[in-house]
Each structure stands twice: as structure tokens, then as C-alpha cells.
N, C-alpha and C. Protein backbone atom coordinates (compact mmCIF):
# COMPACT_ATOMS: atom_id res chain seq x y z
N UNK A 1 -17.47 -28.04 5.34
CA UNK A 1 -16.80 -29.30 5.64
C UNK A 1 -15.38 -29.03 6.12
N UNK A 2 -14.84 -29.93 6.99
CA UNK A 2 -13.50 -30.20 7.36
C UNK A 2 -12.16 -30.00 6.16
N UNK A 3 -11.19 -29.51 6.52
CA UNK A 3 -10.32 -29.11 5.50
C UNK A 3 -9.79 -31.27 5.68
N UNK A 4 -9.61 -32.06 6.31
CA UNK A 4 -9.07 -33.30 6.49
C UNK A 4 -10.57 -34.21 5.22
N UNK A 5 -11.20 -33.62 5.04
CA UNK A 5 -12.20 -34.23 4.75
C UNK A 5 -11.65 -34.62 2.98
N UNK A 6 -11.42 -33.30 2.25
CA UNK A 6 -10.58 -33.09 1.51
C UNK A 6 -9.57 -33.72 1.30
N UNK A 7 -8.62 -33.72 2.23
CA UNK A 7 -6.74 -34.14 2.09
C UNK A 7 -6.88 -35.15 2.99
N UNK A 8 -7.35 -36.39 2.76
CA UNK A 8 -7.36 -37.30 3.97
C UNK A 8 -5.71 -37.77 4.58
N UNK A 9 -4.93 -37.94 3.65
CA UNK A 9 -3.94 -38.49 3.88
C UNK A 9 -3.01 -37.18 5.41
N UNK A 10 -3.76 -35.88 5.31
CA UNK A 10 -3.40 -35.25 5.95
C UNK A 10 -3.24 -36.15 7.91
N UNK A 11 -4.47 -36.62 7.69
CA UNK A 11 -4.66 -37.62 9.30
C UNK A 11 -3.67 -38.35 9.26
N UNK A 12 -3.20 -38.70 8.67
CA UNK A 12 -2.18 -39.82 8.54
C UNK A 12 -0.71 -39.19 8.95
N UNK A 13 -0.38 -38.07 8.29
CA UNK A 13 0.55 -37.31 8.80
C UNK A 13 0.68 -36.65 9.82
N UNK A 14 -0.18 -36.57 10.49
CA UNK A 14 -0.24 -36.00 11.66
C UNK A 14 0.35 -34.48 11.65
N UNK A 15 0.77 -33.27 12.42
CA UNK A 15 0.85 -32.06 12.59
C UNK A 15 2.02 -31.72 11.96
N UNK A 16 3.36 -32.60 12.24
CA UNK A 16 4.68 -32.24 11.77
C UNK A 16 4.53 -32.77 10.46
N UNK A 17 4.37 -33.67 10.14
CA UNK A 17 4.06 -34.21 8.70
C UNK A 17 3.52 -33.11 7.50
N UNK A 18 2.36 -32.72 7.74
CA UNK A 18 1.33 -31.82 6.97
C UNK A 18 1.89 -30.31 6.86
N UNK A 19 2.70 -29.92 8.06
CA UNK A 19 3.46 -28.52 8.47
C UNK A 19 4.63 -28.88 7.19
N UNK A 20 5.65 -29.96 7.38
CA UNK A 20 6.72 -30.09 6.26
C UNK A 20 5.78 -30.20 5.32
N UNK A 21 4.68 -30.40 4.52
CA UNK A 21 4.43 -30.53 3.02
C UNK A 21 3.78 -29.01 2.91
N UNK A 22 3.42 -28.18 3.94
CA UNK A 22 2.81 -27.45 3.61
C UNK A 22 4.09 -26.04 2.99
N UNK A 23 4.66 -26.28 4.06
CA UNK A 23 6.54 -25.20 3.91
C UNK A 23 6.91 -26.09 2.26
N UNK A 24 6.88 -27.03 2.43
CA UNK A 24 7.56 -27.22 0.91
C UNK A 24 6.94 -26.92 -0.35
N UNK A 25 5.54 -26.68 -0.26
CA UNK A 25 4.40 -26.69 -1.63
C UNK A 25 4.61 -25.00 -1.24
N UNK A 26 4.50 -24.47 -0.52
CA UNK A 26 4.70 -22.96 -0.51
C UNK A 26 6.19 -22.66 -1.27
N UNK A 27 7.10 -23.08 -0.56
CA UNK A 27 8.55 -22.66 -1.35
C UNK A 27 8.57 -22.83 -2.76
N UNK A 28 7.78 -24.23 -3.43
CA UNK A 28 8.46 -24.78 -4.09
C UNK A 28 7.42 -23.84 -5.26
N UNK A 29 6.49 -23.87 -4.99
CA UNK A 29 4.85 -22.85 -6.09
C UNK A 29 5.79 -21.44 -5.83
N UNK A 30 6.01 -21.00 -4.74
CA UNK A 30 6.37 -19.57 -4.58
C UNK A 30 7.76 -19.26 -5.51
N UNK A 31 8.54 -20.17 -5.95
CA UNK A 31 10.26 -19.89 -6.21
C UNK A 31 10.00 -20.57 -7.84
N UNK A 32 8.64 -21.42 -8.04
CA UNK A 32 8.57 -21.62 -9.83
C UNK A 32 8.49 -19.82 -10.50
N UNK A 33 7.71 -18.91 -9.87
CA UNK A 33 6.82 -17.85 -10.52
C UNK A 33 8.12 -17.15 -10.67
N UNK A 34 8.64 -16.78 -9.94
CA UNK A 34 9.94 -15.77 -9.89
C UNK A 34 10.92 -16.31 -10.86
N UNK A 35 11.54 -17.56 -9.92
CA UNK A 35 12.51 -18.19 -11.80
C UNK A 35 11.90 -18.02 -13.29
N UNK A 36 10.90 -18.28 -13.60
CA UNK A 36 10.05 -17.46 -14.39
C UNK A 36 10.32 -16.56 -15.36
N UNK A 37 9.53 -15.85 -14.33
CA UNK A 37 9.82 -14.30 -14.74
C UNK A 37 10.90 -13.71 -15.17
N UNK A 38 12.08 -13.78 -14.20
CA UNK A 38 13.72 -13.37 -14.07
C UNK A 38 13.97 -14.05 -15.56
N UNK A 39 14.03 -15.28 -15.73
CA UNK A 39 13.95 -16.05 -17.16
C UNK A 39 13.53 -14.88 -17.98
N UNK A 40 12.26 -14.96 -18.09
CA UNK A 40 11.61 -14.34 -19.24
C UNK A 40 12.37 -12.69 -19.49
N UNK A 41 12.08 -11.79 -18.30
CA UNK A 41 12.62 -10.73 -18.28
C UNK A 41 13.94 -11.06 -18.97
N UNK A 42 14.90 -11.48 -18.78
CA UNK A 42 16.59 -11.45 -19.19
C UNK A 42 16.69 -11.76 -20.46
N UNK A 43 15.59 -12.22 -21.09
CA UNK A 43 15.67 -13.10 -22.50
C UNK A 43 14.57 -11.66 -23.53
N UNK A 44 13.70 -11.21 -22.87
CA UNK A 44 13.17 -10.08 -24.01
C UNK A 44 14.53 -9.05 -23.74
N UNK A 45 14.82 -8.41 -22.41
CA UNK A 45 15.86 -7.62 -22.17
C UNK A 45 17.10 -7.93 -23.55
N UNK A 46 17.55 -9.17 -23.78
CA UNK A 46 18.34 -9.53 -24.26
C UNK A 46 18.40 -9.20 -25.93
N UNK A 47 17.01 -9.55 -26.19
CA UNK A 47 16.52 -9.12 -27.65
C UNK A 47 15.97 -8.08 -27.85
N UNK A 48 15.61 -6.82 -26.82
CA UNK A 48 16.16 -5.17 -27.19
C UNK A 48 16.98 -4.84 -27.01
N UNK A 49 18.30 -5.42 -26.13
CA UNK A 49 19.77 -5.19 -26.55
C UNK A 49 20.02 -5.11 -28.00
N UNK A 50 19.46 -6.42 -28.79
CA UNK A 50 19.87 -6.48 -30.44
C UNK A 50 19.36 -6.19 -30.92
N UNK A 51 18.31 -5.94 -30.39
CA UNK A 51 17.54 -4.56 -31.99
C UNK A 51 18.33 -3.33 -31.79
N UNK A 52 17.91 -2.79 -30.34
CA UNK A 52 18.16 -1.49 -30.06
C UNK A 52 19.35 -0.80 -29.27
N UNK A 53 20.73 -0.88 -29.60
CA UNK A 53 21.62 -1.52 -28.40
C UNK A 53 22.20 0.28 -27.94
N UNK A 54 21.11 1.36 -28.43
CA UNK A 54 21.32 2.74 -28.21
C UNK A 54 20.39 2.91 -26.66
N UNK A 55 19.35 2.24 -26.57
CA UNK A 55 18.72 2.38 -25.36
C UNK A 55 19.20 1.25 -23.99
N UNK A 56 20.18 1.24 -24.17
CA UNK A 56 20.74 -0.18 -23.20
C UNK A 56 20.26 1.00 -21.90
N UNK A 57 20.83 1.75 -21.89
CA UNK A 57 20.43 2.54 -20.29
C UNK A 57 19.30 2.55 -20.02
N UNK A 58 18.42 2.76 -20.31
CA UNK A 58 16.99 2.25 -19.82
C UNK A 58 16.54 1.23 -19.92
N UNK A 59 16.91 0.16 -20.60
CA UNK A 59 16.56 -1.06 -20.83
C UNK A 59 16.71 -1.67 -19.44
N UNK A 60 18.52 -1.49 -19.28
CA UNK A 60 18.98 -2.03 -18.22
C UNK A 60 18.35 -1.43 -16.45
N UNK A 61 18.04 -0.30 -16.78
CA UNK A 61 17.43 0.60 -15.66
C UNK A 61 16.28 -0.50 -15.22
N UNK A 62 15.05 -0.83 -16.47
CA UNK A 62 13.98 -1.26 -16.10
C UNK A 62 14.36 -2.95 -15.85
N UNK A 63 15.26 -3.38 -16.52
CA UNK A 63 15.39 -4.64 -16.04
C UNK A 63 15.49 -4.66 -14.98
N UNK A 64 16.44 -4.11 -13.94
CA UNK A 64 17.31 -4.14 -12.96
C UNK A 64 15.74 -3.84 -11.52
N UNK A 65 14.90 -3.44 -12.09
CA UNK A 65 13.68 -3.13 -10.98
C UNK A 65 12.73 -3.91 -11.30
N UNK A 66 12.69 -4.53 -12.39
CA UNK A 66 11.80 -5.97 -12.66
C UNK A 66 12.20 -7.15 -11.59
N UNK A 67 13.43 -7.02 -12.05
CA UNK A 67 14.21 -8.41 -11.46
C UNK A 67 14.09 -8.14 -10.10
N UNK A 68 14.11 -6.95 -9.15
CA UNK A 68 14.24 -6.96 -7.99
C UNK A 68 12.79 -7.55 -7.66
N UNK A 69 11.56 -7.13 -8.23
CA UNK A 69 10.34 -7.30 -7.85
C UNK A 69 10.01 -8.51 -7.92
N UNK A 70 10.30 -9.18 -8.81
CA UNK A 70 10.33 -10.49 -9.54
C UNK A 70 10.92 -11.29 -7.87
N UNK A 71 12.16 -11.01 -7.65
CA UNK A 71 12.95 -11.73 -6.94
C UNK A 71 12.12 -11.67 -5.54
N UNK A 72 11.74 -10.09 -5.04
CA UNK A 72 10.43 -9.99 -4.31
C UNK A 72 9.58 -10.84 -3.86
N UNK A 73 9.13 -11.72 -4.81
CA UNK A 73 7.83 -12.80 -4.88
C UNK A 73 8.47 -13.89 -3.99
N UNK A 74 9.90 -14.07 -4.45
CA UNK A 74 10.70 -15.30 -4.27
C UNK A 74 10.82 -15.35 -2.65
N UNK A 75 10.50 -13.78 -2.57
CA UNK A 75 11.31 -14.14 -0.49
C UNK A 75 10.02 -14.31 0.12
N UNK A 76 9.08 -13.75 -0.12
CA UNK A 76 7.58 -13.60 0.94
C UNK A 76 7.12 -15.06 0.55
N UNK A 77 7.83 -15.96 -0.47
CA UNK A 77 7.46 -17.52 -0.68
C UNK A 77 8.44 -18.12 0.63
N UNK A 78 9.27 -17.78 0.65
CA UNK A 78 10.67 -17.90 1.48
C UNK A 78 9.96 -17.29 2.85
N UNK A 79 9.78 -16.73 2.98
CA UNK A 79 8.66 -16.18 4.50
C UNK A 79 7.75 -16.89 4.86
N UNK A 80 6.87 -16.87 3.92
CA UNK A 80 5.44 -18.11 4.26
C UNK A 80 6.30 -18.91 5.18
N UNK A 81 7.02 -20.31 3.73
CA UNK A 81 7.31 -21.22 3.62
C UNK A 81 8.01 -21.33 5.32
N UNK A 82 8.53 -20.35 5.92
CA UNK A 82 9.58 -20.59 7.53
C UNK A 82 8.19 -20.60 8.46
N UNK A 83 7.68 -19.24 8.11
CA UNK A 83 6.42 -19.09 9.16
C UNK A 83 5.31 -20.40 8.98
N UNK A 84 5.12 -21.02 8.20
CA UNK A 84 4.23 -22.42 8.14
C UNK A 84 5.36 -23.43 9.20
N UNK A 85 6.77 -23.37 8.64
CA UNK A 85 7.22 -24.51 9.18
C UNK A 85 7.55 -24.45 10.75
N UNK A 86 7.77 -22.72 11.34
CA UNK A 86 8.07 -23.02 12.71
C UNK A 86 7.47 -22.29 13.56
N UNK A 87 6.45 -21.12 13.01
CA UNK A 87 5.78 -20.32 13.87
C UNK A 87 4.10 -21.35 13.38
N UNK A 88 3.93 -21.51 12.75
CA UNK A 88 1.92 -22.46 12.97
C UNK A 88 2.49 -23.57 13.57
């Protein structure tokens, strides 16, 4: 079946319409997962600081490459989200 068959309201919006909801449900799903994470990561990070505040150098090592990866997710949402809105 038709993907409009599904999302009727899509007909209604016509091409530019459906292109802006599609860039925004990408950004907006793509940039929840990462805030997230970065969240979560900084907050256990935080509570093996206070147990363990002798291993901060590796703690901080592995945070610091979480968060990049984490943040990672955030741009290829940020990529989609341009390539939906001005290259389809």
C-alpha cells in the first residue's frame, strides 16, 4: 500500500508541508537520544567521582569519548534532518 494511505493528512500538506514535519520529527527523535545519554553519562560519571575520586583519570578519559559518541548521534540527526529539508 501507499505510504499517503497511512498518513492521510500527508495529501493535505502537500510536498513542502510533509518535507518541514519530516526535518522536524527527525531533529527532534534524533537530539531526545543524545540529551539522554550525555544526562545519564554525567550523572553515573558523577557518582564514581564520590565513591572513587582516585580513578577520576579514567573516569574522566571514558566520559570524555562517551560524550563525544553520544553527541555523534546528535549531528547525523542534524544531517538527516537538513538533507530531508533541502536536498529530497
Amino acid at each position: 500500500m501507499e505510504l499517503l494511505s497511512y498518513l492521510p493528512f500527508l495529501v493535505i500538506l502537500e510536498t513542502a508541508g510533509a518535507k518541514a514535519i519530516g526535518a522536524a520529527l527527525a531533529m527532534a527523535i534524533g537530539g531526545i537520544a543524545p540529551a539522554l545519554a550525555i544526562g545519564m553519562l554525567a550523572g553515573k560519571a558523577m557518582e564514581a567521582l564520590g565513591r572513587n575520586p582516585e580513578a577520576r583519570a579514567a573516569i574522566q578519559t571514558n566520559l570524555i569519548l562517551s560524550v563525544a559518541f553520544a553527541e555523534a548521534i546528535g549531528i547525523y540527526a542534524l544531517l538527516s534532518a537538513l538533507v530531508i529539508a533541502f536536498v529530497i
